[in-house]
Protein backbone atom coordinates (compact mmCIF):
# COMPACT_ATOMS: atom_id res chain seq x y z
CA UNK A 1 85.85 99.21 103.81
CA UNK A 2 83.28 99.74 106.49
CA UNK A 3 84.96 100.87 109.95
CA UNK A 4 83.64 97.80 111.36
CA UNK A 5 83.71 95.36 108.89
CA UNK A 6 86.31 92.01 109.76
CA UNK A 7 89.64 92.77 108.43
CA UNK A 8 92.77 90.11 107.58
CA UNK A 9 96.21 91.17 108.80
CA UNK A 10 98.08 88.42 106.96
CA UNK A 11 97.48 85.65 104.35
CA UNK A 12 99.59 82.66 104.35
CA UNK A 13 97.40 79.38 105.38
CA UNK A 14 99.89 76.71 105.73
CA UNK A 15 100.30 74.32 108.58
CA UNK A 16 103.21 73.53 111.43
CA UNK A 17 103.62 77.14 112.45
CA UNK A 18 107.14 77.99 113.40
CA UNK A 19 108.16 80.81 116.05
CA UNK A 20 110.61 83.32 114.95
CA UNK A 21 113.28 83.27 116.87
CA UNK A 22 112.51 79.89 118.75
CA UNK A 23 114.15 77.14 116.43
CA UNK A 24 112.89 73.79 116.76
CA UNK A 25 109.24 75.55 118.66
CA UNK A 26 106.07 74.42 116.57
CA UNK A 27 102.67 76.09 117.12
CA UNK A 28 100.04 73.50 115.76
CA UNK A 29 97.59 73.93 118.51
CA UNK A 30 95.88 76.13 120.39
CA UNK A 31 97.65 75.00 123.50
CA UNK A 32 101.07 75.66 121.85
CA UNK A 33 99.59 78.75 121.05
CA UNK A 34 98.49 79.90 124.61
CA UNK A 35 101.82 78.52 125.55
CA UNK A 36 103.20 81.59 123.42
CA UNK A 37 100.96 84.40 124.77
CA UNK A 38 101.84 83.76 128.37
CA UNK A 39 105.55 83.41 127.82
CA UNK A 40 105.46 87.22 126.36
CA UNK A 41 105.58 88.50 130.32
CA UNK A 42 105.44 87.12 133.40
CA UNK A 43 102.29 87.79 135.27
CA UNK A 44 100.73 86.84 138.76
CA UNK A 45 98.78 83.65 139.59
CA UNK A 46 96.11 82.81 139.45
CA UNK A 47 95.70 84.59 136.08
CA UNK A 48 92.92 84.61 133.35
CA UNK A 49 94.77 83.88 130.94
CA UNK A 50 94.42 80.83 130.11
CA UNK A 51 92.17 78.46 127.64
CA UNK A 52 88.23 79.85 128.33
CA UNK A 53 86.13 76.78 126.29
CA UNK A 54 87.09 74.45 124.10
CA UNK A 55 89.64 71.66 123.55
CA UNK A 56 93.18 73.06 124.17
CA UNK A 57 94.27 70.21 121.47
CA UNK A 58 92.68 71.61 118.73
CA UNK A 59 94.69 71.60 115.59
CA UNK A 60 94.97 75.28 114.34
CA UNK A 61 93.19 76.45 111.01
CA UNK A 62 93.07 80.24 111.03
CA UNK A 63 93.85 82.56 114.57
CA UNK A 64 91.21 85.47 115.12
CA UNK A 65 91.83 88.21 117.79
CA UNK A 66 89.54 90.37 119.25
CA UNK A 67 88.67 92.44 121.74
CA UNK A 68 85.73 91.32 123.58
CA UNK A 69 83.70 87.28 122.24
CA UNK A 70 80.31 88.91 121.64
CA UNK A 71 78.10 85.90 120.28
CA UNK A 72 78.01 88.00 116.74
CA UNK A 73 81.51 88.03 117.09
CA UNK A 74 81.91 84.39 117.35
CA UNK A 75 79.74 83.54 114.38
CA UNK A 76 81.73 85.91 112.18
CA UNK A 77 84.96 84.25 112.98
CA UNK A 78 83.62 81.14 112.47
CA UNK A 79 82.09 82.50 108.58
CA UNK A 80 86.15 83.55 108.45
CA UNK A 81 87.51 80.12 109.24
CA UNK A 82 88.84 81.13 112.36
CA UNK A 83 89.10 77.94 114.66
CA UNK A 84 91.11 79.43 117.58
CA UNK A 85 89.83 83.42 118.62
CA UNK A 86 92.12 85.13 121.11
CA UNK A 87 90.20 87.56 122.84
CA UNK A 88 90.97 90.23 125.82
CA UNK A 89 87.81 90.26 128.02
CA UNK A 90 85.87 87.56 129.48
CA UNK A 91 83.34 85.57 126.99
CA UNK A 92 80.62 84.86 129.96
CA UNK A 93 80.13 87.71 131.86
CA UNK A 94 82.47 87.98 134.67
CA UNK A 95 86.06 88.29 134.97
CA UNK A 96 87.03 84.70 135.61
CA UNK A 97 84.40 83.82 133.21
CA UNK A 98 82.92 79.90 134.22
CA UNK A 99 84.83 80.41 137.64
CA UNK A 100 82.98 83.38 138.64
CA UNK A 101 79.42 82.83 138.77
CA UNK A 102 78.93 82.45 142.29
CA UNK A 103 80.18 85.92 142.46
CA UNK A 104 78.15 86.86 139.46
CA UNK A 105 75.00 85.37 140.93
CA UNK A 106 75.55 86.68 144.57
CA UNK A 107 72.57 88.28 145.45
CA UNK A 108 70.96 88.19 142.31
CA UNK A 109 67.16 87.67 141.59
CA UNK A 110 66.32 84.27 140.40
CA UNK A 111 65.19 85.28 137.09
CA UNK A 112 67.83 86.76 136.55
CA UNK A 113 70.40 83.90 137.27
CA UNK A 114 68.38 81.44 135.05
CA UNK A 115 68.37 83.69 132.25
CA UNK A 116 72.15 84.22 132.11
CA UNK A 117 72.52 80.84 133.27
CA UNK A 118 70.85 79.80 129.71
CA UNK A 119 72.85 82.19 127.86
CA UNK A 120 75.96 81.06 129.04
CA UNK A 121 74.89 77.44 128.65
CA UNK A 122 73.78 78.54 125.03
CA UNK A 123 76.90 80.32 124.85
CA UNK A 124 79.38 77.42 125.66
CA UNK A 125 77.54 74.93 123.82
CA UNK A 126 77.41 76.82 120.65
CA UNK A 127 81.39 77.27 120.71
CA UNK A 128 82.00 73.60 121.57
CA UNK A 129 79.61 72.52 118.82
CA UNK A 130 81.46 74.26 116.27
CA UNK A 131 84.77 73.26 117.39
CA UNK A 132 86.31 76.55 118.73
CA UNK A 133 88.70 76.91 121.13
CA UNK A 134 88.43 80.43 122.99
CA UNK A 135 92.23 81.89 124.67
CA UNK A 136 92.29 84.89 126.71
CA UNK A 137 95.31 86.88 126.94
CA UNK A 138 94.70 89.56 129.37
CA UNK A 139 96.48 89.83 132.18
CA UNK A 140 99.60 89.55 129.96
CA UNK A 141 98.18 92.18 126.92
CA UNK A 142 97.72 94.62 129.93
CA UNK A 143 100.81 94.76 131.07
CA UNK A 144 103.32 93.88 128.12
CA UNK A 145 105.70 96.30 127.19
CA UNK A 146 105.63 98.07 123.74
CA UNK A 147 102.21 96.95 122.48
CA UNK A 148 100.36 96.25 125.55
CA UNK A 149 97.20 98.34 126.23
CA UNK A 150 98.37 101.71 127.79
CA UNK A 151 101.37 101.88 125.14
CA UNK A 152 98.50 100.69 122.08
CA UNK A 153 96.13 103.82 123.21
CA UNK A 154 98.97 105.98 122.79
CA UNK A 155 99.87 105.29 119.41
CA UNK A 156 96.52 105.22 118.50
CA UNK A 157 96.13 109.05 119.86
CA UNK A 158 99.29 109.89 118.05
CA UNK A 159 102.24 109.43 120.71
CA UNK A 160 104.93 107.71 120.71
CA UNK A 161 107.12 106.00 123.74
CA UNK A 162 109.86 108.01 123.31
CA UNK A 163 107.30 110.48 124.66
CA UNK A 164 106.88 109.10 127.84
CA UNK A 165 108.39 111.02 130.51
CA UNK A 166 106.97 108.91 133.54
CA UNK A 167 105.48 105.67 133.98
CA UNK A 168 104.57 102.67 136.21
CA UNK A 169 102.90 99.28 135.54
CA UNK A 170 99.48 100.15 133.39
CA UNK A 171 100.29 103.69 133.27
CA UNK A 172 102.09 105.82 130.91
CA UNK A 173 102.15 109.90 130.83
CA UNK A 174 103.03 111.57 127.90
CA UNK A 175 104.47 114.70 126.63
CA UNK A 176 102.81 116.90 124.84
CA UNK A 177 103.16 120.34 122.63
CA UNK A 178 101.45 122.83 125.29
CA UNK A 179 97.95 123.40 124.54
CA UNK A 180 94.38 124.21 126.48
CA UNK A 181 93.03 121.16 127.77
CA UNK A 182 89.57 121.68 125.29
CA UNK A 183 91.89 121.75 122.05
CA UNK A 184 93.70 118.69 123.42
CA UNK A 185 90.39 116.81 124.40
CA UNK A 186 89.17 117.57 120.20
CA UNK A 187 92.26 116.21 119.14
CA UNK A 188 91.71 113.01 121.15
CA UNK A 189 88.02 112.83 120.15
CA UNK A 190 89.19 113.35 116.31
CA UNK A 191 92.05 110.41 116.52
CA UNK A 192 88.82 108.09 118.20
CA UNK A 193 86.79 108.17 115.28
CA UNK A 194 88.54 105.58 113.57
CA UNK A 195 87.38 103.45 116.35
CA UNK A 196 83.74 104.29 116.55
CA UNK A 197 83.38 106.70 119.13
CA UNK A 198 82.43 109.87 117.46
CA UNK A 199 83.06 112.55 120.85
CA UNK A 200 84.29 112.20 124.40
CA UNK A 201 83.35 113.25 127.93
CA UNK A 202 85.06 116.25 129.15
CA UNK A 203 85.30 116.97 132.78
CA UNK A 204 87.14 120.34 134.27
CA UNK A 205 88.23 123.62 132.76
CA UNK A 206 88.59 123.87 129.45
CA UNK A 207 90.84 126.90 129.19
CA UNK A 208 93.95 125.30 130.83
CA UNK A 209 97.12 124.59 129.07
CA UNK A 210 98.37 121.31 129.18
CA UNK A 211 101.31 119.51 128.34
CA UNK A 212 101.29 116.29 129.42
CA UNK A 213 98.29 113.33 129.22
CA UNK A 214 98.31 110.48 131.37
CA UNK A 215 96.45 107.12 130.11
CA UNK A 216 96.03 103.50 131.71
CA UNK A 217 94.93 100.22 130.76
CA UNK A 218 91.21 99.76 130.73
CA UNK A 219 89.72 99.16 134.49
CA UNK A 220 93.71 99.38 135.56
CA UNK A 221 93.13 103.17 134.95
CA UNK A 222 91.66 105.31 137.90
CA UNK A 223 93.45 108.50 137.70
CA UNK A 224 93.20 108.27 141.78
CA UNK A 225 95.93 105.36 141.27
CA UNK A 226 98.16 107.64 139.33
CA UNK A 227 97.94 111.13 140.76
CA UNK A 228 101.48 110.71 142.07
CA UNK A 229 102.55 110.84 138.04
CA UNK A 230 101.44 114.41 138.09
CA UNK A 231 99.62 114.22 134.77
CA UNK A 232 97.70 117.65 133.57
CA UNK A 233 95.36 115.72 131.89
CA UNK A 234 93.92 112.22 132.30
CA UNK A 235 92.46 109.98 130.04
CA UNK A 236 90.33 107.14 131.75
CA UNK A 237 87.43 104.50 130.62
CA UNK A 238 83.29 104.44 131.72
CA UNK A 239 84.10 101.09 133.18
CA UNK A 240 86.28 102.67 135.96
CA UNK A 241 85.00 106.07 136.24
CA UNK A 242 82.32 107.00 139.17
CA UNK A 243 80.31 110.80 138.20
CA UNK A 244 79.80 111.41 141.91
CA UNK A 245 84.24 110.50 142.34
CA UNK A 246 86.69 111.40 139.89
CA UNK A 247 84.21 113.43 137.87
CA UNK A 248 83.03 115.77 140.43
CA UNK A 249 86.70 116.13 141.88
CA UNK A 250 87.77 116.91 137.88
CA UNK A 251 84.84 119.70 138.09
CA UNK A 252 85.90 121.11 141.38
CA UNK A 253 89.47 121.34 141.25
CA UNK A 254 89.09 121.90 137.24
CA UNK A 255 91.63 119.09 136.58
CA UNK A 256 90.90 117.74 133.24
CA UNK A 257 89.85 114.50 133.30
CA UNK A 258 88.96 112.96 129.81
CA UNK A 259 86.52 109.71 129.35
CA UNK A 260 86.19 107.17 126.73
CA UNK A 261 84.86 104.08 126.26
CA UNK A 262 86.54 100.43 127.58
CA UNK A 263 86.35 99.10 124.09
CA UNK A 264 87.70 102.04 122.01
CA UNK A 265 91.03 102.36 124.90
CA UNK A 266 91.44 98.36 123.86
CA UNK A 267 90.62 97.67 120.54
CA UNK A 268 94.47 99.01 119.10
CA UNK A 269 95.75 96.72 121.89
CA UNK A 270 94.66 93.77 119.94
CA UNK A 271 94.95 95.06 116.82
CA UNK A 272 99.27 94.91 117.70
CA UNK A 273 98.73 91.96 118.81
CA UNK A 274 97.32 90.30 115.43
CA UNK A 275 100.63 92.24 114.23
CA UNK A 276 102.69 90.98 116.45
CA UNK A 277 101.78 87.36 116.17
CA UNK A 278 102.32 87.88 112.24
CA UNK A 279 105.63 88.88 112.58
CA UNK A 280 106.38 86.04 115.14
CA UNK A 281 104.63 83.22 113.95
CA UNK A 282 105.06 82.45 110.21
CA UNK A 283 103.02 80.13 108.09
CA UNK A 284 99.44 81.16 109.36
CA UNK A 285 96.30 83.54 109.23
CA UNK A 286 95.89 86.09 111.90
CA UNK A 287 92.60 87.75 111.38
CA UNK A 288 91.85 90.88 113.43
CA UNK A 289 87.96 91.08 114.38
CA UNK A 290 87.50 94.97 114.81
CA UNK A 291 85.18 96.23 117.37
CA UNK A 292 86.23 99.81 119.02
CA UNK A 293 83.84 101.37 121.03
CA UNK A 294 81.91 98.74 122.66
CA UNK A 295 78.22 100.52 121.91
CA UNK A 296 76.46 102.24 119.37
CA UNK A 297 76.02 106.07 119.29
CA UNK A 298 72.32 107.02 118.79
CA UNK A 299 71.87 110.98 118.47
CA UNK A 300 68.90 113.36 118.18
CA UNK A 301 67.96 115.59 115.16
């Protein structure tokens, strides 16, 4: 199977889904459903988590999750029968998707404004023509303990959280067999491949031995948040990373900083997530949409 071909995590297509654990609690739609998601931790308001387009009453046929709603994305779930998608970031272009766009149009040309104006109008239109019903679970996937994005990242590089010798909220730091910081940033690079993201950028001297990593959850990762964690190397996303900040600091104080793409430190988040929800919820198809790294790599003779 192609490393980005649409892959099932269960079978099983019955109706009246029961949670595990929770006699008597009945999932049939996708507002019992988001009902679930937020009651697995207890997160600020206002959150985005919450039902993004379509009708919350919708009976459920098949649950799809993903990382990020790309319009491909959609149509593929919708080929795979998948009436209810679960997805992590925002389906029209700003963080509190149809609540932001007065932020997403502030000072914006014209042109500009009508053009994504028409694609998110396309956008919405298409989903509630076919029926869809679009939940984010975000604030809640960040944050959860065990499978939640910083913990997902680590298992996908090969640690485990009874390696975690210090930690806050979105952050996790790791210990590690003592190595130089280049041999560590291969082995990192090697365990991404699986997601689509053949190398990684490297920032500060290679030569030093490490032996602990520190890694956060997607933009909730500036290693400027975390220096108090003391990790020898850090592993943060090109969403949150500046080249003239926490790059040039990595190259002047040779601190290795290691960076990666948002979608590749997400996409195992998800992925346990689709597990989880097969383990919870019985009597239903969870279908895991995999993405990874969020672009395509293009390289020269």
């Amino acid at each position: 199977m192609k490393r980005r071909e649409f892959i099932a995590t269960s079978g099983l297509a019955t109706m009246g889904l029961t949670l595990n654990g929770m006699p008597g609690k009945r999932i049939t739609t996708a507002a019992d459903l988001h009902e679930y998601l937020r009651s697995l931790y207890t997160i600020k308001e206002p959150s985005v988590d919450r039902i993004i387009a379509g009708d919350p009453d919708t009976k459920i046929k098949k649950v799809g999750t993903c990382w990020m709603p790309y319009f491909k994305t959609l149509r593929k779930a919708k080929e795979l029968g998948i009436n209810v998608l679960i997805v992590h970031e925002p389906t029209f272009y700003t963080h509190w998707d149809l609540d932001g766009m007065e932020n997403l149009f502030d000072r914006v040309p014209s042109l500009a404004q009508e053009q994504y104006q028409e694609a998110i109008d396309k956008k919405k239109k298409w989903i509630e023509d076919n029926n869809m019903v679009i939940i984010r679970s975000h604030d809640v996937m960040d944050i959860v303990k065990g499978f939640g994005m910083p913990f997902a990242l680590g298992k996908a590089l090969g640690f485990d959280n009874s390696d975690i010798v210090r930690s806050k909220d979105y952050f996790n730091v790791y210990r590690i067999k003592p190595d130089t910081s280049g041999n560590v940033a291969k082995t990192i690079a090697s365990s991404l491949l699986e997601l689509n993201q053949p190398g990684v950028a490297f920032y500060g001297e290679s030569e030093r031995i490490v032996s602990t990593v520190g890694l956060g959850t997607g933009c909730i990762c500036n290693p400027m948040q975390y220096q108090e964690l003391k990790p020898d190397l850090v592993i943060a996303i090109d969403d949150t990373i500046r080249t003239w900040t926490q790059t040039t600091y990595a190259e002047d104080t040779g601190d290795p900083l290691v960076v990666i793409n948002h979608g590749t430190s997400e996409e195992m988040g998800m992925r346990l997530l689709s597990q989880h929800l097969t383990a919870n919820i019985s009597g239903m198809d969870f279908i895991h949409l995999n993405q990874g790294c969020s672009y395509r790599w293009i390289t020269g003779e």
